[in-house]
C-alpha atoms as a PDB file:
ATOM      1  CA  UNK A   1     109.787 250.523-105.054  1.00  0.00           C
ATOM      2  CA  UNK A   2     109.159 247.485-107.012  1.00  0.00           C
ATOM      3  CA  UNK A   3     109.379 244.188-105.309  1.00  0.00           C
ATOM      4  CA  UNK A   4     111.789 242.856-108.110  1.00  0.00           C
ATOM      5  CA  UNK A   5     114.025 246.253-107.392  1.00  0.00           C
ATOM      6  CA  UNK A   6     113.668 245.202-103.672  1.00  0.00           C
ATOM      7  CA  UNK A   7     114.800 241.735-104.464  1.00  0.00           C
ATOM      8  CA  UNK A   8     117.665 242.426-106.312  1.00  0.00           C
ATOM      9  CA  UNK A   9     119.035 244.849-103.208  1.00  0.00           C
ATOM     10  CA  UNK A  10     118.630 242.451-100.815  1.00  0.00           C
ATOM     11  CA  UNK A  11     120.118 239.226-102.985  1.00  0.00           C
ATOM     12  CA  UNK A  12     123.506 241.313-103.120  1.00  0.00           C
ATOM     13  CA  UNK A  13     123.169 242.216 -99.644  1.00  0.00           C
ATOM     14  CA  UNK A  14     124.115 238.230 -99.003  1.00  0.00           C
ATOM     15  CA  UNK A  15     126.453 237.274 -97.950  1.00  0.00           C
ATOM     16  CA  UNK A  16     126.179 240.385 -95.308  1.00  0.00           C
ATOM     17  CA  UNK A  17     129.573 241.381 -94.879  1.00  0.00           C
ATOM     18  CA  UNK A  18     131.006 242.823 -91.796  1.00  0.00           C
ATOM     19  CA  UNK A  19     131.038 246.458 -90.709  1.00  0.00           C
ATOM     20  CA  UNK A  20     134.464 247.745 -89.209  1.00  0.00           C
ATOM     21  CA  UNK A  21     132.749 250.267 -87.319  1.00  0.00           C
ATOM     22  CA  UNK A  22     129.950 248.338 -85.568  1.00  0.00           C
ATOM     23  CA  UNK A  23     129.411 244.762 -83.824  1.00  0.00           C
ATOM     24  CA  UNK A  24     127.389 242.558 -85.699  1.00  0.00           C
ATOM     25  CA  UNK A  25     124.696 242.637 -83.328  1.00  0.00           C
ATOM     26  CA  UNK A  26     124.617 246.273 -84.338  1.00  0.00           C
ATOM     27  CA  UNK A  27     125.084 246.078 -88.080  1.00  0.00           C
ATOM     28  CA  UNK A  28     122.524 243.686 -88.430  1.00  0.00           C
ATOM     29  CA  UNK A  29     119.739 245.626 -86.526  1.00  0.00           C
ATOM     30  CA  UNK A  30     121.150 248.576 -89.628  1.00  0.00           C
ATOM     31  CA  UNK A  31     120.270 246.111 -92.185  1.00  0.00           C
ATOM     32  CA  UNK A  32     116.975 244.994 -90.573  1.00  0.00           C
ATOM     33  CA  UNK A  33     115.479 248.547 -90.518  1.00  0.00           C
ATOM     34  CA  UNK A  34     116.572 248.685 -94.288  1.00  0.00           C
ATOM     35  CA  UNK A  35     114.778 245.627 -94.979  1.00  0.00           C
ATOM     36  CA  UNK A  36     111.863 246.947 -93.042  1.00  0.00           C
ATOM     37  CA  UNK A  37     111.736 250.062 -94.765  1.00  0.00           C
ATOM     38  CA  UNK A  38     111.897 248.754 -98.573  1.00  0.00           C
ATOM     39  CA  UNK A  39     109.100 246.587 -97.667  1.00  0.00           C
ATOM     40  CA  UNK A  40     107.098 249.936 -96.379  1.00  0.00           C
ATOM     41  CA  UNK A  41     108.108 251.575-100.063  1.00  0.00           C
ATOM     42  CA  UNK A  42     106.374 248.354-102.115  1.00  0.00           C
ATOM     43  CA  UNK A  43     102.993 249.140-103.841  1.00  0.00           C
ATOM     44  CA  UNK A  44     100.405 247.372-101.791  1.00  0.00           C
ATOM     45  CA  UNK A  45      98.440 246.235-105.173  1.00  0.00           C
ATOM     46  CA  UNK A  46     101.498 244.887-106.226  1.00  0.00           C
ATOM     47  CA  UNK A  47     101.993 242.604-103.268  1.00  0.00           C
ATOM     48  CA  UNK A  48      98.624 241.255-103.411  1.00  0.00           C
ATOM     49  CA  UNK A  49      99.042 240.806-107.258  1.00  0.00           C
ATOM     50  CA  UNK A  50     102.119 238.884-107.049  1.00  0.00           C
ATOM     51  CA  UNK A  51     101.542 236.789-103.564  1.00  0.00           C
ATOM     52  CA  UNK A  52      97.612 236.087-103.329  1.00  0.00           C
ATOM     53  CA  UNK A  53      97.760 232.579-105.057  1.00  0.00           C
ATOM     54  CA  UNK A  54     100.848 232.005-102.389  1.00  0.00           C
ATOM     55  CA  UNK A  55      98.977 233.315 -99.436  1.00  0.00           C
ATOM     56  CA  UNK A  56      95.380 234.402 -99.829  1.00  0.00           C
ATOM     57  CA  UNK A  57      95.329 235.891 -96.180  1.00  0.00           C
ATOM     58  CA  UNK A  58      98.229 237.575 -96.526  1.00  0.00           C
ATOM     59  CA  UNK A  59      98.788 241.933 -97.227  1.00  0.00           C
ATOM     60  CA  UNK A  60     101.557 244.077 -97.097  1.00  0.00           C
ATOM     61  CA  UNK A  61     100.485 245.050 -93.760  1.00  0.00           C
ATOM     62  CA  UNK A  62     100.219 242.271 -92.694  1.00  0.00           C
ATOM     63  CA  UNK A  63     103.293 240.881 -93.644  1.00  0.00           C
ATOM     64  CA  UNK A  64     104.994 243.811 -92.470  1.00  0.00           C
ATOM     65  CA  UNK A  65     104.131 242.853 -88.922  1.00  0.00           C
ATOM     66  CA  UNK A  66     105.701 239.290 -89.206  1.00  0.00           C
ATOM     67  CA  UNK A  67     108.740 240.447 -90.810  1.00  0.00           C
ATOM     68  CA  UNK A  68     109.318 242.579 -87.478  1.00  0.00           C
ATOM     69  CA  UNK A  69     108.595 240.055 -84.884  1.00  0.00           C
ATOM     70  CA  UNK A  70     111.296 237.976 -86.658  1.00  0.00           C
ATOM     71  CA  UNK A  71     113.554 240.890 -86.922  1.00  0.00           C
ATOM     72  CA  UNK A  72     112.772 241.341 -83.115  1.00  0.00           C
ATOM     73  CA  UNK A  73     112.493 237.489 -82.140  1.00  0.00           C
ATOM     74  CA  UNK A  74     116.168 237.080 -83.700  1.00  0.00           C
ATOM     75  CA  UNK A  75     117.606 240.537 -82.326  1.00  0.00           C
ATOM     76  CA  UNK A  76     116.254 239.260 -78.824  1.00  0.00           C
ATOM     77  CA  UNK A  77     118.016 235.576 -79.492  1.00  0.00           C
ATOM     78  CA  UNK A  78     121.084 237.269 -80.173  1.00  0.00           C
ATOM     79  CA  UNK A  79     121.061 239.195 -77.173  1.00  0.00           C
ATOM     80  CA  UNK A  80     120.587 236.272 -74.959  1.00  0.00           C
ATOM     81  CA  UNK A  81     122.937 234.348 -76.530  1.00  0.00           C
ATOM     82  CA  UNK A  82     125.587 237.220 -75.703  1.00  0.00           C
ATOM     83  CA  UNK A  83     124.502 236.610 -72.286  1.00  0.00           C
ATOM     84  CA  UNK A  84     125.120 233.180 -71.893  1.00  0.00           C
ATOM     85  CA  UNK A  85     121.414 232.493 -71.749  1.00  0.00           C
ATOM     86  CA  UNK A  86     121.510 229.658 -74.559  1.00  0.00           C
ATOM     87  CA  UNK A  87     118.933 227.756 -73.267  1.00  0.00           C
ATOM     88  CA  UNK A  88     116.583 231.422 -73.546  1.00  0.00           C
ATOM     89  CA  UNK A  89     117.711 232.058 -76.830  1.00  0.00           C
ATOM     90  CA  UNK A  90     116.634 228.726 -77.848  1.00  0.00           C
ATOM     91  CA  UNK A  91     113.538 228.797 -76.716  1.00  0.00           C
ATOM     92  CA  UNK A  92     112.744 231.852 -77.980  1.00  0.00           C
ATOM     93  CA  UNK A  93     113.608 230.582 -81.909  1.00  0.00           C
ATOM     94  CA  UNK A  94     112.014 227.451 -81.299  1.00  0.00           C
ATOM     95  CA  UNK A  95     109.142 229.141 -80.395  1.00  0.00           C
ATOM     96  CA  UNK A  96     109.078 231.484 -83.520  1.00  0.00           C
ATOM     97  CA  UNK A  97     109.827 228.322 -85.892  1.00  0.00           C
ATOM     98  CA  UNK A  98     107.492 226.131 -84.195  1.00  0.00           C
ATOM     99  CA  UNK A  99     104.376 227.961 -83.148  1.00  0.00           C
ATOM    100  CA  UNK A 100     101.636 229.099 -86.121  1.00  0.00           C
ATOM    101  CA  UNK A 101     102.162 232.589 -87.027  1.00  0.00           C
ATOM    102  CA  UNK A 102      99.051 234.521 -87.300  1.00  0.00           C
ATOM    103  CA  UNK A 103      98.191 235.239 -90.709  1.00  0.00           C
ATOM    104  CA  UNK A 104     100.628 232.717 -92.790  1.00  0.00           C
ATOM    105  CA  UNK A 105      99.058 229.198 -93.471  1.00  0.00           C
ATOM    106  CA  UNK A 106     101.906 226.907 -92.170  1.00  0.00           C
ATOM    107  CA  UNK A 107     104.867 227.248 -89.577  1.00  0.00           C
ATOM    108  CA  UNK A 108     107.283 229.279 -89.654  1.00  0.00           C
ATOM    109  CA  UNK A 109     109.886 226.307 -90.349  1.00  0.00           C
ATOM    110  CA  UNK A 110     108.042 224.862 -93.334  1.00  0.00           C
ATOM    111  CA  UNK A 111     109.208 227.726 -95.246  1.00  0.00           C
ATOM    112  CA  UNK A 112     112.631 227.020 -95.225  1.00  0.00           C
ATOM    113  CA  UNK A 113     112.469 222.863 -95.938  1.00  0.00           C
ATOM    114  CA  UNK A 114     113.473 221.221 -99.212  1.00  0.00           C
ATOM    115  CA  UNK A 115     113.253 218.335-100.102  1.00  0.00           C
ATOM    116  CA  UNK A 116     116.388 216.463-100.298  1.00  0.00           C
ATOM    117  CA  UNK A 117     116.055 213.225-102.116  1.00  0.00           C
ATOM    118  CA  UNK A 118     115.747 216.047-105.257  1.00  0.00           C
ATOM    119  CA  UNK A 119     118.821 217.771-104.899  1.00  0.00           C
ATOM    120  CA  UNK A 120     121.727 216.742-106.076  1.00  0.00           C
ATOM    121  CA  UNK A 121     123.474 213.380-105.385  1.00  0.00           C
ATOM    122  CA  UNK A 122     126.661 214.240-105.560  1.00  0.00           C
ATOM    123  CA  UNK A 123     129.335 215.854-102.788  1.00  0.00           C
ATOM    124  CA  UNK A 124     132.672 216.738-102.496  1.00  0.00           C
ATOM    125  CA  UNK A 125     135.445 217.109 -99.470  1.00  0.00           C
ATOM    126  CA  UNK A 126     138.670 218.560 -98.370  1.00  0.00           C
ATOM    127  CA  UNK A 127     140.888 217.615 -95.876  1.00  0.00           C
ATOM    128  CA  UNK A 128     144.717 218.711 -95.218  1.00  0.00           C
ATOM    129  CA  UNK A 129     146.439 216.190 -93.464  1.00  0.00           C
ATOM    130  CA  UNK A 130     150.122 214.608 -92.959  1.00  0.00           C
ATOM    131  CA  UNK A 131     150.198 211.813 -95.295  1.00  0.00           C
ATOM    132  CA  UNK A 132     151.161 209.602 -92.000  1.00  0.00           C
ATOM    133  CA  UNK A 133     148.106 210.094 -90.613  1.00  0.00           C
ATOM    134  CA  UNK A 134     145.583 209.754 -94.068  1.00  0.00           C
ATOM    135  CA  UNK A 135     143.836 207.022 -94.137  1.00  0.00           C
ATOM    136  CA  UNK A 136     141.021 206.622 -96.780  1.00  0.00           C
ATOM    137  CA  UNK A 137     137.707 206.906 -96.231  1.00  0.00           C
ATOM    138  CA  UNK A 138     137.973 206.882 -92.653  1.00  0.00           C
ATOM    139  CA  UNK A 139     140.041 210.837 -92.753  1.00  0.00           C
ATOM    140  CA  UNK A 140     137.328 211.727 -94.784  1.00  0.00           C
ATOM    141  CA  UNK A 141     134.578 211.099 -92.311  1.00  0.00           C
ATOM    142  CA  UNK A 142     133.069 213.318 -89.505  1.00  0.00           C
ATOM    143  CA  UNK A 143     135.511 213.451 -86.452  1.00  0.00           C
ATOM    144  CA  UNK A 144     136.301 210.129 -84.719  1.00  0.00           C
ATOM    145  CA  UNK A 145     133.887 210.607 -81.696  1.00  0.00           C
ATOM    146  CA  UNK A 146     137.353 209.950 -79.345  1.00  0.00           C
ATOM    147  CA  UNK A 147     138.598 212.802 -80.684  1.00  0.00           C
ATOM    148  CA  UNK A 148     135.695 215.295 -80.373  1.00  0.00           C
ATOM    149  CA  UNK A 149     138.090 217.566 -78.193  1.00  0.00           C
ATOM    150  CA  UNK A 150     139.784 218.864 -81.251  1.00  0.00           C
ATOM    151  CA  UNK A 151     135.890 219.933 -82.762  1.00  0.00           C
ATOM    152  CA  UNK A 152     135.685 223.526 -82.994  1.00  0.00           C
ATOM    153  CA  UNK A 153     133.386 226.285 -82.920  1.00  0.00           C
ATOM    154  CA  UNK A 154     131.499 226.549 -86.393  1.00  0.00           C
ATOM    155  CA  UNK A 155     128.936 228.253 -88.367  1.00  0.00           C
ATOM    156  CA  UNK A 156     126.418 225.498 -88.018  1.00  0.00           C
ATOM    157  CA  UNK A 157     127.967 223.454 -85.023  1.00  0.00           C
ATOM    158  CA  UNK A 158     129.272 223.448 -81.755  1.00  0.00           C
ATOM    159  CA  UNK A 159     132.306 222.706 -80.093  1.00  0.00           C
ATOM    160  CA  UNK A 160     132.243 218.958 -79.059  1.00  0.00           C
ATOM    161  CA  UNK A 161     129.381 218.322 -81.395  1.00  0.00           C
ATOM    162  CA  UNK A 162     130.890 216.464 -84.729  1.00  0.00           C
ATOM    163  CA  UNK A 163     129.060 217.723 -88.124  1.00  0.00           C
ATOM    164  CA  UNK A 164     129.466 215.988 -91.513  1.00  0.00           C
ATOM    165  CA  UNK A 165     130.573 219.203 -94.093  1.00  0.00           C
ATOM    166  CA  UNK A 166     130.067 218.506 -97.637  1.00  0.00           C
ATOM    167  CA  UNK A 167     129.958 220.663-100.727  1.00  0.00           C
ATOM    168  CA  UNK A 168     128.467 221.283-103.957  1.00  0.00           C
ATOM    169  CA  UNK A 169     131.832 221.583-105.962  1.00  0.00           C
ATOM    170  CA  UNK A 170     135.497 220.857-105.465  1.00  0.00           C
ATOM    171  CA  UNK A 171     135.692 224.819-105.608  1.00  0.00           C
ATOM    172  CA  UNK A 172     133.449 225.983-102.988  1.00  0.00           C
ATOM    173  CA  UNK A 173     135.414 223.440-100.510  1.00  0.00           C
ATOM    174  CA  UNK A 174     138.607 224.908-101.527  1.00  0.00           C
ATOM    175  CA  UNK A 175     137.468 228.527-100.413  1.00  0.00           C
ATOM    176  CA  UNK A 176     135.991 226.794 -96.789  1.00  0.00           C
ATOM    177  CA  UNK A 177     139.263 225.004 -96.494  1.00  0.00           C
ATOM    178  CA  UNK A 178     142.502 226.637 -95.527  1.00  0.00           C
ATOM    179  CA  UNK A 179     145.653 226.457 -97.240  1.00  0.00           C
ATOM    180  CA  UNK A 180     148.068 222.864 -96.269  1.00  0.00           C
ATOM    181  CA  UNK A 181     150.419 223.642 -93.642  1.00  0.00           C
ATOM    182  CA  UNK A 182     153.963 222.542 -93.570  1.00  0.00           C
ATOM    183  CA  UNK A 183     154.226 218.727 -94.177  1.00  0.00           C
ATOM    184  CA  UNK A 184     150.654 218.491 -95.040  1.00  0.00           C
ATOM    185  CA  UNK A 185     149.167 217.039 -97.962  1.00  0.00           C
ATOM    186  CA  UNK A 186     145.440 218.089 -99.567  1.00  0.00           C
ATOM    187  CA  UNK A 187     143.391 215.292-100.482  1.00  0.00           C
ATOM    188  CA  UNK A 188     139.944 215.414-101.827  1.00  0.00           C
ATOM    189  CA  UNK A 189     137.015 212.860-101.488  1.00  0.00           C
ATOM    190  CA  UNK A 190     133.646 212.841-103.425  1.00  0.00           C
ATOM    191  CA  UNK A 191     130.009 211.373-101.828  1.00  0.00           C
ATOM    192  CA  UNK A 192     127.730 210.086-103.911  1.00  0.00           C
ATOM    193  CA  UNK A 193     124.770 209.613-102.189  1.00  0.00           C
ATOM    194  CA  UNK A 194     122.917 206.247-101.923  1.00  0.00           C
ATOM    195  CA  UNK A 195     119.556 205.689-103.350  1.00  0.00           C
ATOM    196  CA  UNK A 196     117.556 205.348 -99.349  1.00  0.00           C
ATOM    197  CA  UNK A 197     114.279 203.897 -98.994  1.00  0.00           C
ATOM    198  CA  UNK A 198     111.625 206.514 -97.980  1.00  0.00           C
ATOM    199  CA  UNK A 199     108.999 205.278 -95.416  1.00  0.00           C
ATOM    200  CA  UNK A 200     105.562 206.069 -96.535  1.00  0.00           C
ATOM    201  CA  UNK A 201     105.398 209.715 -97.740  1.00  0.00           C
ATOM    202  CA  UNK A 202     108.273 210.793 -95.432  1.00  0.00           C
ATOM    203  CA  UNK A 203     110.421 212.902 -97.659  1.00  0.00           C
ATOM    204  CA  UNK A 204     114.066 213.548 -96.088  1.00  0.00           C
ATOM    205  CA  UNK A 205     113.772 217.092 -95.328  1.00  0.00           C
ATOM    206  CA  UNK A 206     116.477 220.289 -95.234  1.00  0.00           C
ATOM    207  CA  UNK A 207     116.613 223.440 -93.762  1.00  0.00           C
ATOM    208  CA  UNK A 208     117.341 225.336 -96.830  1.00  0.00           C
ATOM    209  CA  UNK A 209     119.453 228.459 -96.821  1.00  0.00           C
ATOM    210  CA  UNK A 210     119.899 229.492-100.121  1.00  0.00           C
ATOM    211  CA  UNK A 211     118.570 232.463-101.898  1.00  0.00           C
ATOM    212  CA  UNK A 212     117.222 232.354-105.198  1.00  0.00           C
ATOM    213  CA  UNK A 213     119.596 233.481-107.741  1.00  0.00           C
ATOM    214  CA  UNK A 214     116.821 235.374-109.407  1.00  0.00           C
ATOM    215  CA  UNK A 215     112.651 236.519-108.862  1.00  0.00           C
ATOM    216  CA  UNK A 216     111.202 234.656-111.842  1.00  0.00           C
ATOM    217  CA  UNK A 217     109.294 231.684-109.562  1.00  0.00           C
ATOM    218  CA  UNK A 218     106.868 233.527-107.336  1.00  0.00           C
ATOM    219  CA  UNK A 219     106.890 231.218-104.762  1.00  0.00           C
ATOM    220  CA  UNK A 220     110.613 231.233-104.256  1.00  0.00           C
ATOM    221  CA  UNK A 221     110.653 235.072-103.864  1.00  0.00           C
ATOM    222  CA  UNK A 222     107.897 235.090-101.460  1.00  0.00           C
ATOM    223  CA  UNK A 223     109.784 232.512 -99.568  1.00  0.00           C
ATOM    224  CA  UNK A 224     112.974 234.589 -99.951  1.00  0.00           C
ATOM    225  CA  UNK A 225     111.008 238.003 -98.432  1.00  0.00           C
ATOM    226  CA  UNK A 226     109.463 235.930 -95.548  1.00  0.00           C
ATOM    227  CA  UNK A 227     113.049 234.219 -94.667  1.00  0.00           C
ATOM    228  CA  UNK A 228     115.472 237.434 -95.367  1.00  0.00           C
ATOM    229  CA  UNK A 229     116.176 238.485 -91.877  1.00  0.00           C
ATOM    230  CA  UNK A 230     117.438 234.833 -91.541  1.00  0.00           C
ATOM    231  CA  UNK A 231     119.714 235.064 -94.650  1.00  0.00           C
ATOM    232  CA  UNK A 232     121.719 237.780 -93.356  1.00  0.00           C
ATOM    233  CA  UNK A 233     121.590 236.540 -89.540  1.00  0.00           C
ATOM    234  CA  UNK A 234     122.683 233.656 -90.037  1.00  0.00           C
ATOM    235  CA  UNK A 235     125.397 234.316 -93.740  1.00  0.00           C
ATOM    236  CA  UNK A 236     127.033 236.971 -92.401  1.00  0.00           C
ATOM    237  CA  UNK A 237     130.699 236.622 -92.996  1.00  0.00           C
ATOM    238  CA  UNK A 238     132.853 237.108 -89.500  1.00  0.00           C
ATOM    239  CA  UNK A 239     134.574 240.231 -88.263  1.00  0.00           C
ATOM    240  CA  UNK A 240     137.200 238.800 -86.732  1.00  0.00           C
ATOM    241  CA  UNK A 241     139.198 235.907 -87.940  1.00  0.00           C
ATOM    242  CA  UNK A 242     140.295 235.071 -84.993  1.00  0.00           C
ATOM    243  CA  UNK A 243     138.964 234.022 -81.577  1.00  0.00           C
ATOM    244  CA  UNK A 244     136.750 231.174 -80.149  1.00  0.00           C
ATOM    245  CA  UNK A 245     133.040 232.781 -80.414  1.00  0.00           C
ATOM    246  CA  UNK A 246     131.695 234.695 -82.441  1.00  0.00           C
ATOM    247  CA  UNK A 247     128.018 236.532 -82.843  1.00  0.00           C
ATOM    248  CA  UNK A 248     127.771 235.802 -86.336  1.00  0.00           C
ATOM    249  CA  UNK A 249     127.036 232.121 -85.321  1.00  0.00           C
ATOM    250  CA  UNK A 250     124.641 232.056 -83.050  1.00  0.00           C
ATOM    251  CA  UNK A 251     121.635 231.543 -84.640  1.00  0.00           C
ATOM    252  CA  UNK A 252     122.936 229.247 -86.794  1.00  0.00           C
ATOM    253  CA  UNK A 253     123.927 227.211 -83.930  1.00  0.00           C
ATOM    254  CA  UNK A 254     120.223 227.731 -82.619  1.00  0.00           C
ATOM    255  CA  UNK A 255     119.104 226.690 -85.989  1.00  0.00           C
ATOM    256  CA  UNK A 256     121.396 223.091 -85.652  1.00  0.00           C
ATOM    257  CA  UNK A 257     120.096 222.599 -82.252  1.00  0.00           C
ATOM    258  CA  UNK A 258     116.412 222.703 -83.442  1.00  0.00           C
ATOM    259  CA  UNK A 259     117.314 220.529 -86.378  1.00  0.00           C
ATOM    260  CA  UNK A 260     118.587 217.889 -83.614  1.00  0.00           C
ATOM    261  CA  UNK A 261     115.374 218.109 -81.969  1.00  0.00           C
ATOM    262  CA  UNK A 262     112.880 217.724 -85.215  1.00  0.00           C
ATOM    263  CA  UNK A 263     113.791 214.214 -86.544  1.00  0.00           C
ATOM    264  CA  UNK A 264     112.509 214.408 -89.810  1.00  0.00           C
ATOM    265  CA  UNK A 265     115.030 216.828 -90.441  1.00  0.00           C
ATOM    266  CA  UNK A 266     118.337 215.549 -91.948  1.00  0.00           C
ATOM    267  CA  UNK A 267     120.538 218.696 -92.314  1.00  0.00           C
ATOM    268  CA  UNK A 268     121.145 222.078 -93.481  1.00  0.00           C
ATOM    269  CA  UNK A 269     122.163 223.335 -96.755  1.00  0.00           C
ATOM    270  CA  UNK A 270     123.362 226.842 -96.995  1.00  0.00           C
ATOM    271  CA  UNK A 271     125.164 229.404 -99.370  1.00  0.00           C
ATOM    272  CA  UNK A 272     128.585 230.066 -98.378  1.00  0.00           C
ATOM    273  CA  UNK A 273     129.954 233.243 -97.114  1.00  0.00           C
ATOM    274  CA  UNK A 274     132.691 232.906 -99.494  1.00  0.00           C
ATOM    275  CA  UNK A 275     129.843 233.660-102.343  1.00  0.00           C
ATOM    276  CA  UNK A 276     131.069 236.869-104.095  1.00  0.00           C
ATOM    277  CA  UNK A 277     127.504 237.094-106.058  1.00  0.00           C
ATOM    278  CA  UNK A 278     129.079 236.618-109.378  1.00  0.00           C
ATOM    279  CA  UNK A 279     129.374 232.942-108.894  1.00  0.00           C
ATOM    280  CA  UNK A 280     127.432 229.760-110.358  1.00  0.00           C
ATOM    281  CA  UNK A 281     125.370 229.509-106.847  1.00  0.00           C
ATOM    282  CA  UNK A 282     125.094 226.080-107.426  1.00  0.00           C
ATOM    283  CA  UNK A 283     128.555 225.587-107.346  1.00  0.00           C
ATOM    284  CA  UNK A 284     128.728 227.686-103.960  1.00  0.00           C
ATOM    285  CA  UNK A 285     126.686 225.365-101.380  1.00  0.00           C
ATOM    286  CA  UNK A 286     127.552 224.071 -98.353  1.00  0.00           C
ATOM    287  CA  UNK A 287     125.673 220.513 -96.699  1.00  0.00           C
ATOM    288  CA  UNK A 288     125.854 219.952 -92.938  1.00  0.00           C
ATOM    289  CA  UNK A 289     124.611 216.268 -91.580  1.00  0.00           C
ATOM    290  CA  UNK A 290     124.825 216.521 -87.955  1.00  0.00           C
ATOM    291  CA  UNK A 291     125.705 213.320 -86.448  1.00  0.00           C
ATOM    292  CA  UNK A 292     122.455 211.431 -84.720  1.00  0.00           C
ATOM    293  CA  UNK A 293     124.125 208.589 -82.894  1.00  0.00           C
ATOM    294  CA  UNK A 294     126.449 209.911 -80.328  1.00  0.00           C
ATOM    295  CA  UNK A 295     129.050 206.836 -79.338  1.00  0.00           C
ATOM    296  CA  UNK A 296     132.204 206.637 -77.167  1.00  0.00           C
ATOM    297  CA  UNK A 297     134.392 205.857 -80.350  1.00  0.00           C
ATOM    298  CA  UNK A 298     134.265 205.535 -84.394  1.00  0.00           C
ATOM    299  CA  UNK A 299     131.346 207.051 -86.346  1.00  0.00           C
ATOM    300  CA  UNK A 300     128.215 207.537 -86.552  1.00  0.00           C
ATOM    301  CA  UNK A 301     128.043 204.463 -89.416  1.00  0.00           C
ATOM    302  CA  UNK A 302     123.696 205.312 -89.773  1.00  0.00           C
ATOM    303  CA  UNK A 303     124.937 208.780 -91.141  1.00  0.00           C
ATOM    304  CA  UNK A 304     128.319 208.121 -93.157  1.00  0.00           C
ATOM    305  CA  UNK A 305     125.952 204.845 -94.575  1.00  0.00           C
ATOM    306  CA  UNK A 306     124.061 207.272 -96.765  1.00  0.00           C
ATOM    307  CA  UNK A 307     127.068 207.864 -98.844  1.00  0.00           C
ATOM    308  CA  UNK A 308     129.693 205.507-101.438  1.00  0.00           C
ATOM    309  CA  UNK A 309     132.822 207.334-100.947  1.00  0.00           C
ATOM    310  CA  UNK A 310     135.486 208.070-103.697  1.00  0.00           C
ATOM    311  CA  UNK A 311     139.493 209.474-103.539  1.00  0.00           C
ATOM    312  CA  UNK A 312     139.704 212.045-106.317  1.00  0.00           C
END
């Protein structure tokens, strides 16, 4: 197998959608034997070829044996998280992101960063609300911290925990964003974010979850092989609809919690689930800013201050 043919099966196996049959736990140890077993089928001389300039130390073989302590690292994660062992699970993913891995030339956790102060500086955001109760910008913003009991349990945050959500487009919010209920209005916001001083060579930093839409850039793809069993743990659209937890978020969660803990890192951007593959990708991103300041009321003004805010 080529590694462009290998590519191109595993770009269109994200989002990972659900199996009926299985629990996801399951379905994604399936899909992380698959992985493992295209990357047994590429040509050895190819890999080298393609991926020397990248990583000079690096073989198939070699990389073969990362890719399945990840696999294994994030199987074990999910298990313990399934078991109420949280602060395990954590530990065990901080220690995979943290730590050097033998035979790569930087963390694990390097791999995924971007830098954000490139991307794009603009943002949109949905919210349906009773027009009583809108109030511009402030309905707009992250949950009130008095009123973190009404947070729920997301893909990249936790119940209690308030999360700024932002999008790329008007349309991917409209897909995350359920339909107005009775006597509720949709109104729509856009960020445009601030030009922020950088201090010295800091950069402001992202965990990046987003595929490449294609193989052309050779460090992108590499980057996209090394990260894969990530992509489908953590962009795996839900079984159930329904219900408080759910195993498709746990490592995202894990993956928020050591984005709290590294400081340099400002938030995660991520394709949504709601990607059908024959979208503008661009168009289908998701931003979370976790809140840094935790207060008894209001916001957290440090975060929402990176951002002029308009009614659209």
């Amino acid at each position: 197998m080529t590694i462009d043919k290998l590519f191109s099966k595993l770009r269109n196996n994200i989002p990972l959608a659900p199996n009926s049959n299985k629990p996801f736990h399951q379905h994604l140890l399936d899909n992380f034997e698959n992985y493992l077993s295209g990357l047994e089928q590429l040509n050895s001389n190819e890999f080298h070829k393609r991926f020397h300039k990248i990583e000079k130390e690096i073989t198939l073989k070699k990389f073969i044996t990362i890719e399945k302590k990840i696999c294994d690292i994030i199987e074990e994660s999910i298990l313990e998280g399934r078991n109420g062992r949280i602060n395990s699970a954590y530990k065990m993913l901080r220690s995979l992101l943290k730590n050097k891995t033998k035979n790569l030339s930087d963390n694990i956790y390097n791999y995924f960063e971007c830098d954000f102060s490139e991307e794009i500086k603009e943002f949109y955001r949905i919210q349906n609300m009773e027009p009583e109760k809108y109030e511009f910008p402030n309905s707009m913003k992250h949950c009130p911290f008095e009123n973190v009991y009404r947070t729920g349990n997301y893909r990249f945050s936790l119940s209690g925990f308030p999360c700024l959500y932002v999008g790329s487009s008007i349309d991917v919010c409209k897909l995350e964003t359920s339909k107005p209920k009775d006597g509720e209005r949709c109104y729509q916001a856009k960020f445009i974010l601030k030009e922020i001083q950088q201090r010295g060579n800091k950069k402001q930093l992202f965990l990046n979850l987003v595929p490449p839409a294609n193989c052309t850039d050779e460090k992108e793809l590499f980057y996209f092989l090394l990260l894969y069993p990530f992509y489908i743990a953590c962009l795996a659209k839900r079984k159930e609809s329904e219900g408080n937890f759910h195993a498709e978020y746990i490592i995202p969660q894990l993956l928020l919690m050591y984005l709290r803990e590294e400081k340099l890192l400002h938030g995660i951007k991520y394709l949504s689930t709601h990607s059908n593959g024959k979208d503008n990708c661009n168009e289908m991103i998701n931003y979370v800013f976790p809140v840094r300041n935790i207060k008894d009321k209001g916001f957290d003004y440090e975060l929402i201050g990176q951002f002029e805010m308009e009614e659209i």
